[in-house]
C-alpha atoms as a PDB file:
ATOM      1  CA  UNK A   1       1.787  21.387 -11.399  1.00  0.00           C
ATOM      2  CA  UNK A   2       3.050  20.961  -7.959  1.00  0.00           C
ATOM      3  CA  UNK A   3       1.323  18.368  -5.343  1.00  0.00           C
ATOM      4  CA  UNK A   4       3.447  18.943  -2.320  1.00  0.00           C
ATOM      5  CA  UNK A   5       2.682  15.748   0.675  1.00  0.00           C
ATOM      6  CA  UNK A   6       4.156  17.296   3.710  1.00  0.00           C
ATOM      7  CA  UNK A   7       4.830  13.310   4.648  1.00  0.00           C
ATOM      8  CA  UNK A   8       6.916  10.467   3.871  1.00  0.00           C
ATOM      9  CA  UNK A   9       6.118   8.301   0.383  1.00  0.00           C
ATOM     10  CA  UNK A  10       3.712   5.583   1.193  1.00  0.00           C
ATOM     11  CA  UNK A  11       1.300   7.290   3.634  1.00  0.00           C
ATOM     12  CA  UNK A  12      -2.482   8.088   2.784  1.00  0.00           C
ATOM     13  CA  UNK A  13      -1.362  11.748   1.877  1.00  0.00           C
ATOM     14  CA  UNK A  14       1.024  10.143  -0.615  1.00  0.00           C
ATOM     15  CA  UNK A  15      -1.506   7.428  -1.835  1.00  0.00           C
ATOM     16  CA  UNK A  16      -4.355  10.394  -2.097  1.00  0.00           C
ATOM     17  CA  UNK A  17      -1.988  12.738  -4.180  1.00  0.00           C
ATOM     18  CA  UNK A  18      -0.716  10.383  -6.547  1.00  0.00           C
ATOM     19  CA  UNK A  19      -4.117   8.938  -7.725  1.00  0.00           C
ATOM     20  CA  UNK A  20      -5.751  12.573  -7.621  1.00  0.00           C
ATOM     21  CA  UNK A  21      -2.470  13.752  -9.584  1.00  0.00           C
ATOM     22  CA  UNK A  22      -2.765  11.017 -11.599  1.00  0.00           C
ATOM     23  CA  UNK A  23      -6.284  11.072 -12.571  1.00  0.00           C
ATOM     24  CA  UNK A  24      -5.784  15.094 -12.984  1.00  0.00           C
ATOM     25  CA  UNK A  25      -3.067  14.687 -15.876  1.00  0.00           C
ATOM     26  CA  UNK A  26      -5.514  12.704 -18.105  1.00  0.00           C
ATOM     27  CA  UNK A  27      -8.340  14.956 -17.777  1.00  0.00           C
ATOM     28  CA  UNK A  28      -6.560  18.032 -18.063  1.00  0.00           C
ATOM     29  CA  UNK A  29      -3.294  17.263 -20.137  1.00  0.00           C
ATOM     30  CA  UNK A  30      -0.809  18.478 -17.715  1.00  0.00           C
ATOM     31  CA  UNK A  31       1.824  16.823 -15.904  1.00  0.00           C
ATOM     32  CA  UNK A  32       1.789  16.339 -12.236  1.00  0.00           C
ATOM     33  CA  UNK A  33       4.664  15.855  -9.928  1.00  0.00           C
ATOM     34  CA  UNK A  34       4.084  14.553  -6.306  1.00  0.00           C
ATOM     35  CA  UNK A  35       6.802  16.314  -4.227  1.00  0.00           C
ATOM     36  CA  UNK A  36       7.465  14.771  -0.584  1.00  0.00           C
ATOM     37  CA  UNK A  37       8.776  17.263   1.780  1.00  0.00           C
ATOM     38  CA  UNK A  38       8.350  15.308   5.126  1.00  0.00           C
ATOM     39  CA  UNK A  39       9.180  16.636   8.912  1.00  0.00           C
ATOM     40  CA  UNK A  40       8.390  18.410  12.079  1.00  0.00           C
ATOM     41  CA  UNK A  41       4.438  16.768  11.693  1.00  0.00           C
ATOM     42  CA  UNK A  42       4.148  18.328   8.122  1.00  0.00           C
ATOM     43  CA  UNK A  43       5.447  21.906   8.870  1.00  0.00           C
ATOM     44  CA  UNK A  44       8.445  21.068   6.550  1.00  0.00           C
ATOM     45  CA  UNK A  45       5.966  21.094   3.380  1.00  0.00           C
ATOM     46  CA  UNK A  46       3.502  23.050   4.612  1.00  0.00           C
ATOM     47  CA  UNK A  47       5.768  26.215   4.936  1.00  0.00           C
ATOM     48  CA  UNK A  48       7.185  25.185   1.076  1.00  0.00           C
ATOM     49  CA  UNK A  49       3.968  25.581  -0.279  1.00  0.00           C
ATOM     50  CA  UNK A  50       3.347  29.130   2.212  1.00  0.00           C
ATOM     51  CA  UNK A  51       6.157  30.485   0.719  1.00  0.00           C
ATOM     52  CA  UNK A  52       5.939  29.491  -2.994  1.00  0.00           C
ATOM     53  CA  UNK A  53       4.228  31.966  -5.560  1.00  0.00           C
ATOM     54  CA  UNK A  54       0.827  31.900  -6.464  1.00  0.00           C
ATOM     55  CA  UNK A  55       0.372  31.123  -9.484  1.00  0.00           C
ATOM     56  CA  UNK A  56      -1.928  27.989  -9.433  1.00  0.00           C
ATOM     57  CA  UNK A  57       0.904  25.722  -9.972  1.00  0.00           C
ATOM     58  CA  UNK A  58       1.588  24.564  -6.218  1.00  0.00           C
ATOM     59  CA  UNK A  59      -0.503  22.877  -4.163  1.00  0.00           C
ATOM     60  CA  UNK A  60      -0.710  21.235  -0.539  1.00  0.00           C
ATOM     61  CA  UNK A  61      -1.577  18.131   0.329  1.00  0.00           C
ATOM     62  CA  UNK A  62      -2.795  18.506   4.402  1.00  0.00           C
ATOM     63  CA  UNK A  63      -3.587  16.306   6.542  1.00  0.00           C
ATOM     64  CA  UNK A  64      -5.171  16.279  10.255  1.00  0.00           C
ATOM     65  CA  UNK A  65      -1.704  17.735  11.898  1.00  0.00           C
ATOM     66  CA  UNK A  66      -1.998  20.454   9.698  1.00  0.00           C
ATOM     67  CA  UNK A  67      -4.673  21.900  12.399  1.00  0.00           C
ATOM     68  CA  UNK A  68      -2.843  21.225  15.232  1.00  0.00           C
ATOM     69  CA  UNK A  69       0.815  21.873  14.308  1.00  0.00           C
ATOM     70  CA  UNK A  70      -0.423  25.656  16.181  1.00  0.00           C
ATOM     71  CA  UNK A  71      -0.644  24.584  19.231  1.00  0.00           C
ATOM     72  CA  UNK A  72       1.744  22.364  18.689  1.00  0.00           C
ATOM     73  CA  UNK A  73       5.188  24.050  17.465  1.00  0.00           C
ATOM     74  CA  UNK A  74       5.988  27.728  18.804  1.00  0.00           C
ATOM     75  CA  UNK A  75       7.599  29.152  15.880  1.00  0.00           C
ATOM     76  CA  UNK A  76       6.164  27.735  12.715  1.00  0.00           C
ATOM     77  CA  UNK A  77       7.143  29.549  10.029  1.00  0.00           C
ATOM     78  CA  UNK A  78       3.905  30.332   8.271  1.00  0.00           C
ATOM     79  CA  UNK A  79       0.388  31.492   9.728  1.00  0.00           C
ATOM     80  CA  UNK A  80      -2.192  28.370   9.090  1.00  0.00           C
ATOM     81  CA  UNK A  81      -5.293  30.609   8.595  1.00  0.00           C
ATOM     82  CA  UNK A  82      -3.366  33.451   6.445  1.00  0.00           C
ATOM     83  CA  UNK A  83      -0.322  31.918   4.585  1.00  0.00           C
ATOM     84  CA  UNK A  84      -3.067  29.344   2.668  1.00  0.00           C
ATOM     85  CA  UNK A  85      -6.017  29.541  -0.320  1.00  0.00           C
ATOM     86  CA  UNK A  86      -8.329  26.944   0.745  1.00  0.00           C
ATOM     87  CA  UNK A  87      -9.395  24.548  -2.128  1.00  0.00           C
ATOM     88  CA  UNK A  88     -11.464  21.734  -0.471  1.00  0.00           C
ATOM     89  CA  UNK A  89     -11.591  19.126   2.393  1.00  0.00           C
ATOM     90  CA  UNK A  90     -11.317  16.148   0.638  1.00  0.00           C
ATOM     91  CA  UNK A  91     -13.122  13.711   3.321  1.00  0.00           C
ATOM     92  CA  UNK A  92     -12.685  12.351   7.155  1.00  0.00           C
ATOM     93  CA  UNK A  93     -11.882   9.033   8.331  1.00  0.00           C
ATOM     94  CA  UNK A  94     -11.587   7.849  11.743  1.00  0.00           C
ATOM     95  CA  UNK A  95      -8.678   6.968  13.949  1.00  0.00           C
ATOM     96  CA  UNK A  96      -8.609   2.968  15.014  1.00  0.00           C
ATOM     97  CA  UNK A  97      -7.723   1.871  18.237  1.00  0.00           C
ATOM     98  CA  UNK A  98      -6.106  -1.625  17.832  1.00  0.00           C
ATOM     99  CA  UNK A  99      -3.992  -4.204  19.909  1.00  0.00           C
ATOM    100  CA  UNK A 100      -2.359  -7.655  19.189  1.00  0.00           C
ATOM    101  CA  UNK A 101      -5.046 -10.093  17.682  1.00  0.00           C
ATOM    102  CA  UNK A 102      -3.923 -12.150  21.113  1.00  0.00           C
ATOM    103  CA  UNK A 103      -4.082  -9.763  23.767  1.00  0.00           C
ATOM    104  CA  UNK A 104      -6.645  -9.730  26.779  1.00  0.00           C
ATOM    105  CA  UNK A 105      -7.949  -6.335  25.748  1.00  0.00           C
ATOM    106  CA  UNK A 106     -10.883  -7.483  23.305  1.00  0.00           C
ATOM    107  CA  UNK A 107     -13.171  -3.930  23.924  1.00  0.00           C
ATOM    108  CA  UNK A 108     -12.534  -0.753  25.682  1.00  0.00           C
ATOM    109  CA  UNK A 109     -13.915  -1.942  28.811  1.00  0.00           C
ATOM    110  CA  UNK A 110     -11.303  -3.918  28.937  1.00  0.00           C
ATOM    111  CA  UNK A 111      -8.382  -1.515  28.403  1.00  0.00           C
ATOM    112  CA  UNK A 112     -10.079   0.876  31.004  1.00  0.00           C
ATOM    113  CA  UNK A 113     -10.612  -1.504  34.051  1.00  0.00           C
ATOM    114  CA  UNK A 114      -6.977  -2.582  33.448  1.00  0.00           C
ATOM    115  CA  UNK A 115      -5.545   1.301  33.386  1.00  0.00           C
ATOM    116  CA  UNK A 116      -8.047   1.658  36.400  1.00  0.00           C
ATOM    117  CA  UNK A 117      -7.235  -0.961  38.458  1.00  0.00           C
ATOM    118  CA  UNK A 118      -3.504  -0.341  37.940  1.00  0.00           C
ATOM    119  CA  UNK A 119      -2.618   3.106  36.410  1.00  0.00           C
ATOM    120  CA  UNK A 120       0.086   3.461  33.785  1.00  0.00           C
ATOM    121  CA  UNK A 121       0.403  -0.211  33.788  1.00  0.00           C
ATOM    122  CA  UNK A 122      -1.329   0.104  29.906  1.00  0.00           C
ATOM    123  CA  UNK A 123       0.451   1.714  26.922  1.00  0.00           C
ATOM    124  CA  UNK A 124      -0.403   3.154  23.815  1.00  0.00           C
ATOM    125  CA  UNK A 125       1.661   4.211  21.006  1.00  0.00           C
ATOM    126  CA  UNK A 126       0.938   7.346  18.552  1.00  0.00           C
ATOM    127  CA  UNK A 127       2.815   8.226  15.462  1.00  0.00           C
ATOM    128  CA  UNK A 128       4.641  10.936  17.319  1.00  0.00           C
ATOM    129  CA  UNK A 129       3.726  13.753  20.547  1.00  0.00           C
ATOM    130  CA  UNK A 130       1.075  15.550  19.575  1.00  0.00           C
ATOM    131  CA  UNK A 131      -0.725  13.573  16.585  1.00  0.00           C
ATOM    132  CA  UNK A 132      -4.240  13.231  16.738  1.00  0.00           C
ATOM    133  CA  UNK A 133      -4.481   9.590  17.664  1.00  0.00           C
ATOM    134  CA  UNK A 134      -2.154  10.961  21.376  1.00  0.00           C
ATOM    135  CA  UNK A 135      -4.648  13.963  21.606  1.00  0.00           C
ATOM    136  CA  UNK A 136      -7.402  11.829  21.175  1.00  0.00           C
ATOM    137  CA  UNK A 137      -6.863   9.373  23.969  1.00  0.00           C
ATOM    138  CA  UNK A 138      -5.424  11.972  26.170  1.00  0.00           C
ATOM    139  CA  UNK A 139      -9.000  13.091  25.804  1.00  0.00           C
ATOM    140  CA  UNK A 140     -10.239   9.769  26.239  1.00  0.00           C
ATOM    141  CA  UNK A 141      -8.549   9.693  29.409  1.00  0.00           C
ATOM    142  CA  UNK A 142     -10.032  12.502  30.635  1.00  0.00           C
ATOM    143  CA  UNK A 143     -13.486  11.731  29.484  1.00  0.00           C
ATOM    144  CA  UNK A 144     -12.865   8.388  31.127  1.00  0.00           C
ATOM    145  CA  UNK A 145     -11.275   8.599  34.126  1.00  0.00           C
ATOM    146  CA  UNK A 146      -8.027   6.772  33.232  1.00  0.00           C
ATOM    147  CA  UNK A 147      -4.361   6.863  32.695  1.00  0.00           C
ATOM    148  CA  UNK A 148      -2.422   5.486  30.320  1.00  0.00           C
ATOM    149  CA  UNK A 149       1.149   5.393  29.248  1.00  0.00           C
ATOM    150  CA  UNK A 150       1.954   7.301  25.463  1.00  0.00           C
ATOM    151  CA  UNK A 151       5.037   5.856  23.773  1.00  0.00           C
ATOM    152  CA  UNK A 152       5.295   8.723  20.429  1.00  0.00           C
ATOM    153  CA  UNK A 153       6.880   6.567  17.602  1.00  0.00           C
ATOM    154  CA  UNK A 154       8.441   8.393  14.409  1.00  0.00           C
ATOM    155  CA  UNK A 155       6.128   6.782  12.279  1.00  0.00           C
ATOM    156  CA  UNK A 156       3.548   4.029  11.691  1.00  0.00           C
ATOM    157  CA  UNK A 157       5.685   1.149  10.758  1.00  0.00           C
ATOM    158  CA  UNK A 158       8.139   0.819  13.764  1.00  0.00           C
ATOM    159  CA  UNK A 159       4.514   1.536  15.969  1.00  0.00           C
ATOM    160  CA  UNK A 160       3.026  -1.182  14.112  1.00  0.00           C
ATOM    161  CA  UNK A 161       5.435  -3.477  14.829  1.00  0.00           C
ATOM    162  CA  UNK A 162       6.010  -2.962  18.180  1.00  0.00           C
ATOM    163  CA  UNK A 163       1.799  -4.081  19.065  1.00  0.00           C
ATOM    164  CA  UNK A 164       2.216  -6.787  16.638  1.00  0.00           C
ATOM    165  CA  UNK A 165       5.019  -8.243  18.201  1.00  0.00           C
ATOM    166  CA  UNK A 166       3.548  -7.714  21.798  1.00  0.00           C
ATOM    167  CA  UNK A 167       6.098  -4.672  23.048  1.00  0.00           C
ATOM    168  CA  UNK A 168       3.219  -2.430  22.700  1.00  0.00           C
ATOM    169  CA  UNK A 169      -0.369  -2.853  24.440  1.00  0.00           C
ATOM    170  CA  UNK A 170      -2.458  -0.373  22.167  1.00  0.00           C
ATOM    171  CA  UNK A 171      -1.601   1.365  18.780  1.00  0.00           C
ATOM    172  CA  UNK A 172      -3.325   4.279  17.533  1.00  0.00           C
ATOM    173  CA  UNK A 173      -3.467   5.144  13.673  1.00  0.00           C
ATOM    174  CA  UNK A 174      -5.938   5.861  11.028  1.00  0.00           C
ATOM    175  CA  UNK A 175      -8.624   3.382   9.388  1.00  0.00           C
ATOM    176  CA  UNK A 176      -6.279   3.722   6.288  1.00  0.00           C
ATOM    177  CA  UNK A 177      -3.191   2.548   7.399  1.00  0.00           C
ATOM    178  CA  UNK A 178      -4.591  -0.118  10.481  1.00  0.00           C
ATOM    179  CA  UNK A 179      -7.699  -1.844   8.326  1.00  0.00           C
ATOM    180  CA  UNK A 180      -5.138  -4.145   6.197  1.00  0.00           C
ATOM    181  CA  UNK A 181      -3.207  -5.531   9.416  1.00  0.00           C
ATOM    182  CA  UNK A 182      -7.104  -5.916  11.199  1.00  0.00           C
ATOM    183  CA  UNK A 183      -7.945  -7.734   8.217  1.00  0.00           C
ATOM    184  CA  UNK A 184      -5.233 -10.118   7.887  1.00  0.00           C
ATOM    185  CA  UNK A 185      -6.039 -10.892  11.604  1.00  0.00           C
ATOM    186  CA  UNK A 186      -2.513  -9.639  12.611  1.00  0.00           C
ATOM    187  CA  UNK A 187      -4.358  -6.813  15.369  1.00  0.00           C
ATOM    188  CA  UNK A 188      -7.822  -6.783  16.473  1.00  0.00           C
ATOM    189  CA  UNK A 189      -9.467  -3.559  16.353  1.00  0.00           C
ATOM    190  CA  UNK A 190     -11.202  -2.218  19.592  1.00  0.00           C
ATOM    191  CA  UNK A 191     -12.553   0.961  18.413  1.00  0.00           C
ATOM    192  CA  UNK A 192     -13.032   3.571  15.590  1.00  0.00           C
ATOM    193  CA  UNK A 193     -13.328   7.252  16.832  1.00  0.00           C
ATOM    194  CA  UNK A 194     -15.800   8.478  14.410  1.00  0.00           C
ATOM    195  CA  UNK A 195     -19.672   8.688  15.754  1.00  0.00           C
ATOM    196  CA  UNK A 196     -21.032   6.127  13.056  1.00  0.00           C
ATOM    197  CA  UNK A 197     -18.978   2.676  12.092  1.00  0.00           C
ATOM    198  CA  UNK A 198     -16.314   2.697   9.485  1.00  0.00           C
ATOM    199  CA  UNK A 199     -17.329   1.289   6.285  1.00  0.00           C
ATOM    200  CA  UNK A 200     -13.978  -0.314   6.440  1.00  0.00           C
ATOM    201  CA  UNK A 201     -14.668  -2.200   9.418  1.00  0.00           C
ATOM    202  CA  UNK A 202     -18.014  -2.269  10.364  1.00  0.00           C
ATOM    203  CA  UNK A 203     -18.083  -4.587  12.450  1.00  0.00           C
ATOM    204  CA  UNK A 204     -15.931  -2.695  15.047  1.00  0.00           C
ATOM    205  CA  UNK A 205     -17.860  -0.500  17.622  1.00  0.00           C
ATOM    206  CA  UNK A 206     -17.277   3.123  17.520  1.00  0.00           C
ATOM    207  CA  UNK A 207     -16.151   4.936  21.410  1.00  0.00           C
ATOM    208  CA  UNK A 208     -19.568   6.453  21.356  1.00  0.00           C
ATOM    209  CA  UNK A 209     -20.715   2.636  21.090  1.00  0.00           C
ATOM    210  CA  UNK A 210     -18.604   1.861  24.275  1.00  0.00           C
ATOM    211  CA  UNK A 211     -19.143   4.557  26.685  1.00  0.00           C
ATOM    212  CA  UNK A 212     -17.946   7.806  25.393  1.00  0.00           C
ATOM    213  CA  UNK A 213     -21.615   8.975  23.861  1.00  0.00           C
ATOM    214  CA  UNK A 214     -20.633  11.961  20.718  1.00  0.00           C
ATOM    215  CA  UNK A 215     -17.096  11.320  20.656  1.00  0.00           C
ATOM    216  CA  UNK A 216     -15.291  11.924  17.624  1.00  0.00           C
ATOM    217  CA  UNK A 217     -11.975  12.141  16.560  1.00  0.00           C
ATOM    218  CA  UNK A 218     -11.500  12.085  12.992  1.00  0.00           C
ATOM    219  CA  UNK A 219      -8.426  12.447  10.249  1.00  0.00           C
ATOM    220  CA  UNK A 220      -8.726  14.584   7.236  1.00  0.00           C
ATOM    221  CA  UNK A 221      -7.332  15.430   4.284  1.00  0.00           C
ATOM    222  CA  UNK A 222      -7.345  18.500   2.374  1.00  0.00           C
ATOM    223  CA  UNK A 223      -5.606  20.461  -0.890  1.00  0.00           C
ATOM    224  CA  UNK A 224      -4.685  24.400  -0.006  1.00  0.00           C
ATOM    225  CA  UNK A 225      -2.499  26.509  -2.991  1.00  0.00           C
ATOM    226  CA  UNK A 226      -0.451  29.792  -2.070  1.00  0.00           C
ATOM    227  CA  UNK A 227      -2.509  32.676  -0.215  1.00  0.00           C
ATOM    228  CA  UNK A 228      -3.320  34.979  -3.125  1.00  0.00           C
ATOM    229  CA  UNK A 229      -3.764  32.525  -5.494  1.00  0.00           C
ATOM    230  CA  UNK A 230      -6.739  33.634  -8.058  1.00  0.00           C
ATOM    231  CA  UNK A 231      -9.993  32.717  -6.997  1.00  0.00           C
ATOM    232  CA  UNK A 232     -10.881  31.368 -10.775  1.00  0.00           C
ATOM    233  CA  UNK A 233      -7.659  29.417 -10.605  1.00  0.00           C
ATOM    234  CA  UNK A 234      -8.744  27.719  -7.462  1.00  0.00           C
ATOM    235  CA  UNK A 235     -12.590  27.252  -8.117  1.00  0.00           C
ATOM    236  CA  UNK A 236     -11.063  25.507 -11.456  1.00  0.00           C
ATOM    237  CA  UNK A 237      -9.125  22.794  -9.332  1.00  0.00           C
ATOM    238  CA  UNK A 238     -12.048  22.421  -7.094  1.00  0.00           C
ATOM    239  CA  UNK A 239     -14.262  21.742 -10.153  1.00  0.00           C
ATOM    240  CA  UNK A 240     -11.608  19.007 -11.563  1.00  0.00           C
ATOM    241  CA  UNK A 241     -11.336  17.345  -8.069  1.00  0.00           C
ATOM    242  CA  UNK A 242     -15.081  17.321  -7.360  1.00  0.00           C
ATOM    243  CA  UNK A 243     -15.221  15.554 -10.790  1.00  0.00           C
ATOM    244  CA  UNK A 244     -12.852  13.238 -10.009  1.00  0.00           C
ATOM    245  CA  UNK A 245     -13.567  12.245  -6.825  1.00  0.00           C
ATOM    246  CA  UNK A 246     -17.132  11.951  -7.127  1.00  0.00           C
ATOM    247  CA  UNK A 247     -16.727   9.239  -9.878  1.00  0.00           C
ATOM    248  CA  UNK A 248     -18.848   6.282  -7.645  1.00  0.00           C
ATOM    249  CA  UNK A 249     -15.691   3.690  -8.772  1.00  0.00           C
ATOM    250  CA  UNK A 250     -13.628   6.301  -6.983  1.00  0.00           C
ATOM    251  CA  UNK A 251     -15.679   7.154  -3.580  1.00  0.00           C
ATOM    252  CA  UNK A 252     -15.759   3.362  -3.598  1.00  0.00           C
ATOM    253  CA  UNK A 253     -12.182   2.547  -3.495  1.00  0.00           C
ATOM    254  CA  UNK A 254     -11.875   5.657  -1.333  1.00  0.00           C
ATOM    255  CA  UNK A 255     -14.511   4.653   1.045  1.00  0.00           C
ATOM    256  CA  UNK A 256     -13.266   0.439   1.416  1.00  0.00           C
ATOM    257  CA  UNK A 257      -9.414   1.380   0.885  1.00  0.00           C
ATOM    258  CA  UNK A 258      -9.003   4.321   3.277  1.00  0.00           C
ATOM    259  CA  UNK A 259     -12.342   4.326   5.169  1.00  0.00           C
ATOM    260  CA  UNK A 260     -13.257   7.778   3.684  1.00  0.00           C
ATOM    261  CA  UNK A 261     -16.194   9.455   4.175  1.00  0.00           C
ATOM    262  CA  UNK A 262     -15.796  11.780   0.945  1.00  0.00           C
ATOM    263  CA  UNK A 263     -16.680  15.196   1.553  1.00  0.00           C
ATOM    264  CA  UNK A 264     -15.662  17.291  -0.995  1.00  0.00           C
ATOM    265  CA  UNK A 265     -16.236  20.641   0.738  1.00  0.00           C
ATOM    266  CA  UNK A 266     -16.450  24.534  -0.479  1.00  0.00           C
ATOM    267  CA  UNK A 267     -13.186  26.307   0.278  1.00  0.00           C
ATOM    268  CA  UNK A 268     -14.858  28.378   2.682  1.00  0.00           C
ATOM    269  CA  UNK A 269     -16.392  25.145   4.472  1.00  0.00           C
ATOM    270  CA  UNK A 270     -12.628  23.562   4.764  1.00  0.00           C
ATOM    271  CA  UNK A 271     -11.209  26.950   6.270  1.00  0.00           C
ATOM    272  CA  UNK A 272     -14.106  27.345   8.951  1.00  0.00           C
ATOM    273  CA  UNK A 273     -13.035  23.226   9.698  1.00  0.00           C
ATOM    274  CA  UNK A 274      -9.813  24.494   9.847  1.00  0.00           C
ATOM    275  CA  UNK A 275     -10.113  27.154  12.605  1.00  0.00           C
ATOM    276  CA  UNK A 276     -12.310  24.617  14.260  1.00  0.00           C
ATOM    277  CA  UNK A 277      -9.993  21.548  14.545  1.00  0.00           C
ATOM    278  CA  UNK A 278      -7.690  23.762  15.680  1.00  0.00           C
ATOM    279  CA  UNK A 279      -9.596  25.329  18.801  1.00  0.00           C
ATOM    280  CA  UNK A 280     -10.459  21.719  19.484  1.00  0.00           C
ATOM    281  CA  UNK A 281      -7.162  19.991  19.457  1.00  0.00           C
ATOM    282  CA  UNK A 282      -5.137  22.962  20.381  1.00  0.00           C
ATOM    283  CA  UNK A 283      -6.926  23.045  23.639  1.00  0.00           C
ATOM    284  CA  UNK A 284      -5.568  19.663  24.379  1.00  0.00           C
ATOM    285  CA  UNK A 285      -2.787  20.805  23.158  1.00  0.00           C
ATOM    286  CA  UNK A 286      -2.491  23.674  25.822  1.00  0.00           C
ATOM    287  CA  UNK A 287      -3.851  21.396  29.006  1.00  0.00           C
ATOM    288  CA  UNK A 288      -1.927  18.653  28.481  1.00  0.00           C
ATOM    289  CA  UNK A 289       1.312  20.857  27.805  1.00  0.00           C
ATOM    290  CA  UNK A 290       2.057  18.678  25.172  1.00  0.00           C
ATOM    291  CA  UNK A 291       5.647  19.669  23.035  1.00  0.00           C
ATOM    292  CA  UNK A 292       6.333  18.355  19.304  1.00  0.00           C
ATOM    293  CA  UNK A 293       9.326  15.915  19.622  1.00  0.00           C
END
């Protein structure tokens, strides 16, 4: 069986797909091969997995872009809501908003009186035009009455960097990814995006906490197979993950490691999320006239 992570090895699709594969193969016998077909915000692997048969042996490992990538590209070469058998939404963690353990901005208060009293004099960085951490604050901004500079970054590490060593005022990234360089006291986190606090760092107040009341904007992950794969084929897979995941030393290490909120979701609960996310974020999409790089 096929797990294909339309991302880059390393990432929390990656992470998530190897320990699901992993723990898959021992319970069921079969071997499991994590295939990484990275690009264009996931629409490289996504459209491997549209176009593969379906036979229960391929499987896609989504995450939040795979919503927005819509709006986003004109031309994808799959339909999201038709090319895809919905297995389950995994969980949803929020995205962090975090800047250089020494900068002035400790809240955001702080990064909104400086963007008001001087506009574009703040930046943030995203993992690239159109991810959900630059359609979140663009929202933000709007919600807030504020403008800020984007600076889209190919990927998390070079972003990372960049706020770390001071070239960057803001980053924006998922729990997952952030809550190791928070921890180590490298960046200080300002703000999570989902409405409650993130297990993985409680102590930091949500947006909702700090003048944006109900705002959430949260990352996902999900598994689809092939449209047209059997429904006993994918209710079986459903059954294994729900198994697996819902193992309390795994929910832990999901919950502290990648500040998860397990969810574990019908298929017909992670399509209607689908078509919602992407009404959501393809609206900001559309009013921002935002373009994939």
């Amino acid at each position: 069986m096929r797990f294909v992570v339309p991302f880059p090895p390393g990432g929390s699709n990656d992470q998530l797909a190897r320990l699901l594969g992993a723990r898959l193969a021992e319970i069921t016998g079969q071997t499991f091969v994590v295939d990484n077909r990275q690009g264009a915000s996931g629409a490289i692997g996504t459209a491997v997995v549209a176009k593969a048969p379906a036979d229960g042996y391929t499987y896609l490992f989504a995450f939040d872009t795979h919503a927005i990538n819509p709006a986003l590209y004109r031309n994808l070469p799959y339909d999201t809501f038709k090319d895809f058998a919905p297995v389950m939404l995994i969980g949803t963690a929020p995205q962090c908003i975090a800047a250089h353990a020494a900068s002035r901005y400790k809240s955001m208060a702080d990064v909104i009186r400086a963007a008001k009293a001087k506009p574009d004099a703040v930046n943030y960085g995203s993992t690239g035009n159109g991810t959900l951490g630059h359609l979140m604050m663009m929202a933000l901004q709007k919600d807030g009455g504020f403008r800020a500079v984007h600076v889209p970054y190919k990927g998390f590490a070079p972003m990372a960097q960049d706020v770390m060593g001071g070239q960057l005022d803001l980053g924006m990234a998922t729990v997952a990814v952030l809550s190791p360089f928070v921890a180590s006291g490298r960046l200080r986190a300002l703000a999570v995006s989902s409405e409650t606090r993130s297990p993985a760092m409680p102590d930091v107040l949500t947006l909702s906490e700090q003048g944006f009341p109900g705002f959430s904007g949260l990352s996902w992950w999900g598994v689809f197979a092939p449209a047209h794969t059997p429904r006993p084929v994918v209710m079986k897979v459903h059954a294994e993950l729900t198994k697996i995941i819902n193992a309390p030393e795994l929910r832990k290490r999901l919950s502290e490691q990648l500040g998860m909120t397990v969810i574990t979701s019908s298929p017909e609960a992670l399509q209607k999320f689908v078509v919602s996310e992407a009404e959501r974020w393809g609206n900001v999409v559309r009013e921002n006239q935002i373009r994939a790089d």
